[in-house]
Protein backbone atom coordinates (compact mmCIF):
# COMPACT_ATOMS: atom_id res chain seq x y z
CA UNK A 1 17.44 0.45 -11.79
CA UNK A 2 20.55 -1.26 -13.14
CA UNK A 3 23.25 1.13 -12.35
CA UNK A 4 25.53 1.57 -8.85
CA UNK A 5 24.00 5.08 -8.56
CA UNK A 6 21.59 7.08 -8.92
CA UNK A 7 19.91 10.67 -8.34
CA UNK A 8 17.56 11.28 -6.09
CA UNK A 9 15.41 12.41 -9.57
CA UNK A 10 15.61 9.20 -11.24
CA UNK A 11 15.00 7.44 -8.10
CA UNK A 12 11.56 8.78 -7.83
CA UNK A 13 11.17 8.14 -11.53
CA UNK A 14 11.79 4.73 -11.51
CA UNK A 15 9.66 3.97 -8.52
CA UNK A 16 6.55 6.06 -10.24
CA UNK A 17 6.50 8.24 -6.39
CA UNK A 18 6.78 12.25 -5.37
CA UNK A 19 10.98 13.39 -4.94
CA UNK A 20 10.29 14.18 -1.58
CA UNK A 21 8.32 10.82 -0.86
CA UNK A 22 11.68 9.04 -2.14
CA UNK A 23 13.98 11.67 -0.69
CA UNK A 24 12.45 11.17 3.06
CA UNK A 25 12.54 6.65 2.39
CA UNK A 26 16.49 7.76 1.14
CA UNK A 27 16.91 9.63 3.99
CA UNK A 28 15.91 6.36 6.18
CA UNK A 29 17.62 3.96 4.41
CA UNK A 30 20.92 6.36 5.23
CA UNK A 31 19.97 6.82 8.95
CA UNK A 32 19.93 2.64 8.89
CA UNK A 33 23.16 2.73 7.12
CA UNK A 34 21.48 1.17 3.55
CA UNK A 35 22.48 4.03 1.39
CA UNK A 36 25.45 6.29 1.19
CA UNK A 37 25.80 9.46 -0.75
CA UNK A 38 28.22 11.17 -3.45
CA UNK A 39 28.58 14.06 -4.98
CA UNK A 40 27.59 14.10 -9.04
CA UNK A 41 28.98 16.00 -12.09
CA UNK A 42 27.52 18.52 -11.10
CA UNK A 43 28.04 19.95 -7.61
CA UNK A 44 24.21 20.01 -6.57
CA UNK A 45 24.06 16.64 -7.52
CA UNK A 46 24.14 14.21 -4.88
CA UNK A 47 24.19 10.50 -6.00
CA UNK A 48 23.18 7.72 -4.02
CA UNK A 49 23.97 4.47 -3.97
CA UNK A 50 23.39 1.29 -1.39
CA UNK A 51 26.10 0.45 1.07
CA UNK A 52 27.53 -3.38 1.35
CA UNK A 53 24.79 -3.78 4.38
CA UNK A 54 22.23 -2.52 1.84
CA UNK A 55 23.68 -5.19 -0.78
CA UNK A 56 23.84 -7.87 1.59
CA UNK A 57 20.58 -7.16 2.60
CA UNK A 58 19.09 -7.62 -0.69
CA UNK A 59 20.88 -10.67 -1.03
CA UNK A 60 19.63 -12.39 1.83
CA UNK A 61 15.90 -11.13 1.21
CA UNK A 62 16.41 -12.60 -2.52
CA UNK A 63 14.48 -16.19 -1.81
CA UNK A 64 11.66 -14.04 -0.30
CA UNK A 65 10.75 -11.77 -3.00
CA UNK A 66 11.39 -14.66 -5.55
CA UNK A 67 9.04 -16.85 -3.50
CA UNK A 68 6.61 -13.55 -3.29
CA UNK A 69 6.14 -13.16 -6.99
CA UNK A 70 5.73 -17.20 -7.70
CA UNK A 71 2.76 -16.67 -5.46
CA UNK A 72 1.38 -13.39 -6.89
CA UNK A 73 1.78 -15.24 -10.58
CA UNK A 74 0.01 -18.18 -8.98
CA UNK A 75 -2.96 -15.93 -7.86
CA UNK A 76 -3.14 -14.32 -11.18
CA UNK A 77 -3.60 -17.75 -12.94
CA UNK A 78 -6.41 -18.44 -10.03
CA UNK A 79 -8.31 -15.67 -11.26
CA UNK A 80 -10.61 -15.03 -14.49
CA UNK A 81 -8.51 -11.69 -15.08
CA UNK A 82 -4.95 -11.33 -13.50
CA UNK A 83 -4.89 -8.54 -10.02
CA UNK A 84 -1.72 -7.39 -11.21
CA UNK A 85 -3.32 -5.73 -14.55
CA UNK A 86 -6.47 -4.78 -12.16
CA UNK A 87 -3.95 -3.01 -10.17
CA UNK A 88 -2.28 -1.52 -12.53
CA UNK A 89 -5.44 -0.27 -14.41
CA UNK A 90 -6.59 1.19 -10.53
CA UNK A 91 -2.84 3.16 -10.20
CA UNK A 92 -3.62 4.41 -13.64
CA UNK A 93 -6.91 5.58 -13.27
CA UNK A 94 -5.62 7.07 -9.45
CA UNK A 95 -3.21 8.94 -11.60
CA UNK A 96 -5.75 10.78 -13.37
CA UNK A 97 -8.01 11.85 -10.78
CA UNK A 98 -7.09 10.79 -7.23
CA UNK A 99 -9.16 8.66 -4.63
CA UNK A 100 -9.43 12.06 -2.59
CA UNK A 101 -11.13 14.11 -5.41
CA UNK A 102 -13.31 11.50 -6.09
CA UNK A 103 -14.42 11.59 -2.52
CA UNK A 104 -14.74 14.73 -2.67
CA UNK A 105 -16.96 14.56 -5.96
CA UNK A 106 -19.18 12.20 -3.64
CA UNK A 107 -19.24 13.82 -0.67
CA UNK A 108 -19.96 17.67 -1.50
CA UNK A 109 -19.04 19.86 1.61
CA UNK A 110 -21.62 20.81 3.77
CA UNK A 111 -23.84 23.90 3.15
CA UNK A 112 -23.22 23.47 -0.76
């Protein structure tokens, strides 16, 4: 997300998870003193947004993702079909019927 704030709505939106998976990571990241909170437009709203630790943070851990994704790109060209599109075919397919119903489709209960 591009912007100093954000909902705790659009925060799950733009990291494709549940509200209450991202509120209870937000609620972390506050106890750790990464994110701070304000109220919105409206008064319900709360808006959060990362502290100078958080920003720091990110700076410093910068060379580390950049030097992650070099590698995952390198993989990708290693292989006959790139993982990331693999994995995001899997999340896709997980999104339509989840890993525990197709367990479940595999693994009838017993006495059925």
């Amino acid at each position: 997300m591009d912007q100093d704030k954000a909902s705790v709505s659009e925060i799950s939106v733009a990291l494709q998870t549940s509200q209450p998976a991202a509120t209870q990571t937000l609620a972390e990241m506050k106890r750790l003193d990464l994110v701070a909170y304000q109220s919105g437009n409206d008064r319900r709203e709360r808006l959060a947004h990362l502290t100078p630790k958080a920003l720091e943070l990110a700076r410093e851990l910068q060379p580390t993702w950049e030097a992650v994704q070099s590698a995952a790109q390198q993989l990708d060209r290693e292989l006959p079909y790139p993982l990331s599109d693999v994995l995001d075919e899997a999340l896709a397919a997980l999104n339509r019927k989840s890993f525990t119903d197709r367990i479940r489709e595999n693994n009838p209960s017993p006495g059925d």
